[in-house]
Protein backbone atom coordinates (compact mmCIF):
# COMPACT_ATOMS: atom_id res chain seq x y z
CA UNK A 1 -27.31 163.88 171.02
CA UNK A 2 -25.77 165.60 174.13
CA UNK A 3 -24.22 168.91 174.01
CA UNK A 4 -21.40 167.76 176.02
CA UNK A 5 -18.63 168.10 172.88
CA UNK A 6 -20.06 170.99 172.16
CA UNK A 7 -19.63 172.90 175.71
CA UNK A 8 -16.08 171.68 175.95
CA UNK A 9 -15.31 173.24 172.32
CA UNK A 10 -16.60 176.06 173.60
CA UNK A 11 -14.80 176.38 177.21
CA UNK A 12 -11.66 176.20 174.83
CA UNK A 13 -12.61 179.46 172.82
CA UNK A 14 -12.41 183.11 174.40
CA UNK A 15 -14.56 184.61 172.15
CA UNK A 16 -17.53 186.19 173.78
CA UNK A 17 -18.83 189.07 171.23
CA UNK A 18 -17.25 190.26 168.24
CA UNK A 19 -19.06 193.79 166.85
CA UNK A 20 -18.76 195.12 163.78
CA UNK A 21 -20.64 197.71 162.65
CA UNK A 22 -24.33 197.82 163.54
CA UNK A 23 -23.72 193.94 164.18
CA UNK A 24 -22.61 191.48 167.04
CA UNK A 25 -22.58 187.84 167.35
CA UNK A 26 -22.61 186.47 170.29
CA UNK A 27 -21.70 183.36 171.66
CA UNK A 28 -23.36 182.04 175.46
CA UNK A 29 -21.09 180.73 177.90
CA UNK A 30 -21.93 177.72 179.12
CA UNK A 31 -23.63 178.22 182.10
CA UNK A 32 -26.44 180.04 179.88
CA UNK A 33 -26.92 177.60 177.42
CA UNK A 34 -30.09 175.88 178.96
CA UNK A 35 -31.98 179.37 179.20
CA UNK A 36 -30.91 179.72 175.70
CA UNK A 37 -33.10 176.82 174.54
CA UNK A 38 -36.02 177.80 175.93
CA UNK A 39 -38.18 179.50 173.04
CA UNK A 40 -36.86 177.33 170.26
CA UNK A 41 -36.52 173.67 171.55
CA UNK A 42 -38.41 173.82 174.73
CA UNK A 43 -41.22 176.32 176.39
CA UNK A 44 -40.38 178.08 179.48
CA UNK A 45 -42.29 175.26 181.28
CA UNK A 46 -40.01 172.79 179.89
CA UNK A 47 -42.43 171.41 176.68
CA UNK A 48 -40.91 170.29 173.55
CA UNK A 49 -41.04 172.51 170.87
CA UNK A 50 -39.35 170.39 168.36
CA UNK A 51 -41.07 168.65 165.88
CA UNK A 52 -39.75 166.33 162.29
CA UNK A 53 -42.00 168.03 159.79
CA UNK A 54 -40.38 170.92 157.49
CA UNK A 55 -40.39 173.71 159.38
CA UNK A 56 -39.93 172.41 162.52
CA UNK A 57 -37.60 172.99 164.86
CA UNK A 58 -35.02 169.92 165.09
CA UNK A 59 -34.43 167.89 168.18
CA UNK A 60 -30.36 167.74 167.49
CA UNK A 61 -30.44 171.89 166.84
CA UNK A 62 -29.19 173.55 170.19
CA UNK A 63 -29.17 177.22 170.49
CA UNK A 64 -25.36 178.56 171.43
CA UNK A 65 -25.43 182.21 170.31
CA UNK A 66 -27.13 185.39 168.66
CA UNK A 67 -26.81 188.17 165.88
CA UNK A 68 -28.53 191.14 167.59
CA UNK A 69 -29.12 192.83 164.17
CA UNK A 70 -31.84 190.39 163.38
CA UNK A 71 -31.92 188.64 166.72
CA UNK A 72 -31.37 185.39 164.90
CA UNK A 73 -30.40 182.63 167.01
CA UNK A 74 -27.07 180.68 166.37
CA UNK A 75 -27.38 176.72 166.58
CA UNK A 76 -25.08 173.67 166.11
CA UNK A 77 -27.01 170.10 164.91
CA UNK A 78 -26.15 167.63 167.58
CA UNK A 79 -26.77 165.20 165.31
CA UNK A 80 -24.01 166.29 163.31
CA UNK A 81 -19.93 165.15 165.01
CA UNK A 82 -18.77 168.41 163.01
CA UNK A 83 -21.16 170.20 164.72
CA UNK A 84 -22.06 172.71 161.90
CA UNK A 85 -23.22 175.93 162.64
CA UNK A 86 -26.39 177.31 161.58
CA UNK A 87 -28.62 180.56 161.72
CA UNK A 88 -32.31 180.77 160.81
CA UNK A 89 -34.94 183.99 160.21
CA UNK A 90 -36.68 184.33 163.83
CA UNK A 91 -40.18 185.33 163.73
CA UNK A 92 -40.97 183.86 160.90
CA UNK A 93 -43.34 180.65 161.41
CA UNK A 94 -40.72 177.87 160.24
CA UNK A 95 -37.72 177.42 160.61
CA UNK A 96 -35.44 177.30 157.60
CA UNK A 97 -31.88 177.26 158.08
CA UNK A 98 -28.88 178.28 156.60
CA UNK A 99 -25.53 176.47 157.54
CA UNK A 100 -23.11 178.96 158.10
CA UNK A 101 -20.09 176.96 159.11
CA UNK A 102 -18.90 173.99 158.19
CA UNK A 103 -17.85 173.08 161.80
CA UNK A 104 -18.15 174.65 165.49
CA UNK A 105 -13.95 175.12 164.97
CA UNK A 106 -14.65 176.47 161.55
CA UNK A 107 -17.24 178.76 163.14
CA UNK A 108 -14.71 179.93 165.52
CA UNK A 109 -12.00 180.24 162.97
CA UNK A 110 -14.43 182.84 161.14
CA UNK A 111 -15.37 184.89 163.96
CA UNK A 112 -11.45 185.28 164.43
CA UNK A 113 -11.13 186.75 160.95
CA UNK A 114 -14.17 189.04 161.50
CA UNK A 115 -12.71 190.09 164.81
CA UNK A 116 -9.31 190.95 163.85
CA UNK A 117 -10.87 192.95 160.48
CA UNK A 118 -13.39 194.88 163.73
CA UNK A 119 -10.55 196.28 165.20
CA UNK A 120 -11.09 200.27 165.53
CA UNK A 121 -14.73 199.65 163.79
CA UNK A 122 -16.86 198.26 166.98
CA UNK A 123 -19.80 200.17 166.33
CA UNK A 124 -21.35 202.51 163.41
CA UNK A 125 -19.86 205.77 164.57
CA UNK A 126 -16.15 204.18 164.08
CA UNK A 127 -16.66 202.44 161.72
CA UNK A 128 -18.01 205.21 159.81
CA UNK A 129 -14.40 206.92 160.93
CA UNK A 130 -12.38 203.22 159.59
CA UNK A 131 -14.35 202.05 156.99
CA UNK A 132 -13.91 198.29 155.45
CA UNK A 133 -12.28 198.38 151.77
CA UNK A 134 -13.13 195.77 149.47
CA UNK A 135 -9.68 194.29 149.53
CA UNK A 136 -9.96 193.72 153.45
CA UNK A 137 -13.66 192.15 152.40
CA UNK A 138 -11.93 189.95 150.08
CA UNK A 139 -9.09 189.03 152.43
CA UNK A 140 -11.62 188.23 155.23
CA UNK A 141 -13.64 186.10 152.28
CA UNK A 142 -11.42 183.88 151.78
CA UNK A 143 -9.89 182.62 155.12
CA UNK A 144 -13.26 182.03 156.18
CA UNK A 145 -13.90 179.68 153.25
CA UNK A 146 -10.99 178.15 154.01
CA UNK A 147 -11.97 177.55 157.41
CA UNK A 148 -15.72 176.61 156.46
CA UNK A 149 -14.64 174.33 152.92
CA UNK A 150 -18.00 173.44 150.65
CA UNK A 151 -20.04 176.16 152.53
CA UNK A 152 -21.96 179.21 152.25
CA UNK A 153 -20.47 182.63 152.79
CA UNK A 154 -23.85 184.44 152.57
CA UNK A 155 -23.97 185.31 156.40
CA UNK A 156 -20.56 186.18 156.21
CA UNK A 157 -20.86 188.38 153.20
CA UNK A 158 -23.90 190.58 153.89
CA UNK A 159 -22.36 190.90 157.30
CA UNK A 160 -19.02 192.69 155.89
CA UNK A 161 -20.95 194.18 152.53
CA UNK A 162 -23.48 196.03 155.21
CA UNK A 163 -20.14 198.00 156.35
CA UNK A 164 -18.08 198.18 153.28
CA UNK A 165 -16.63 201.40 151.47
CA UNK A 166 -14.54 202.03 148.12
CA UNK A 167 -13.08 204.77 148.97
C-alpha cells in the first residue's frame, strides 16, 4: 500500500479544479498530498488515525482531493490496483463511504465530462445566466457510467441535479 501509482496517475492528469455551480472538486497536486492526510489517516503530530472497526478510517484510504460544497474529502483505497475513488460525509463520527468511481482513470474520465458540460457555468451567477438542461444532464450521465461501469452515479447526479433547469 504505497501511493506511488497513484501520484504518477495523477502527474499524468491536468485537471486541478473543475466548478460548476456552487460546487468544485478539487484534486491536490502531489506535493500536497501528505498535508492532505493529516486529519483523516494521521494527526498533525503524525498518530494514526486509522482503525479496522466499521467506521473507521481505513489504512489503504489516502486523501487526494475535496468537494468544497460539503468539504468532503476525496480518497482512493490503496488496497485496491483500480484505485477506486471514494467520498465520505465529514463531520460526522464514522466514516461511511460511497465509491464514486470505479477507477482513479474512471474518476478522471468523469471530471472531464463535468468540465466540458461547466463551460460558461463556473459559478452560480453564470450559471444562473447558462443553465444545465436535462438532455445535457443525461448526456453527461451516461459517459460517466461508461467510464465508472457497475458504479454509483449518486455523487455525480446530485452534483448536476443541484444546477439543472427545464427551461
Amino acid at each position: 500500500m504505497d501511493a506511488r501509482k497513484y501520484i504518477e496517475l495523477r502527474n499524468e492528469t491536468t485537471i486541478e479544479i473543475v466548478s460548476l455551480g456552487y460546487t468544485n472538486v478539487r484534486l491536490f497536486h502531489a506535493d500536497a498530498l501528505v498535508d492532505a492526510q493529516v486529519g483523516y489517516s494521521v494527526t498533525e503530530s503524525g498518530e494514526s488515525l486509522t482503525g479496522d472497526k466499521e467506521g473507521d478510517w481505513l489504512p489503504s484510504w489516502f486523501v487526494i482531493g475535496d468537494e468544497d460544497l460539503c468539504g468532503d474529502p476525496l480518497f482512493v483505497d490503496l488496497a485496491n490496483p483500480d484505485l477506486p475513488v471514494v467520498t465520505a460525509p465529514h463531520g460526522e463520527g464514522d466514516w461511511h463511504p460511497v465509491t464514486i468511481a470505479s477507477s482513479f482513470n474512471g474518476f478522471v474520465a468523469a471530471l472531464e465530462e463535468v468540465r466540458v458540460l461547466s463551460e460558461g457555468r463556473e459559478n452560480p451567477m453564470k450559471l444562473k445566466n447558462n443553465p444545465i438542461l436535462s438532455f445535457q444532464r443525461e448526456q453527461t450521465l451516461m459517459a460517466i457510467a461508461e467510464a465508472n461501469p457497475n458504479n454509483s452515479l449518486e455523487f455525480w447526479e446530485k452534483w448536476l441535479d443541484a444546477n439543472i433547469h427545464d427551461g
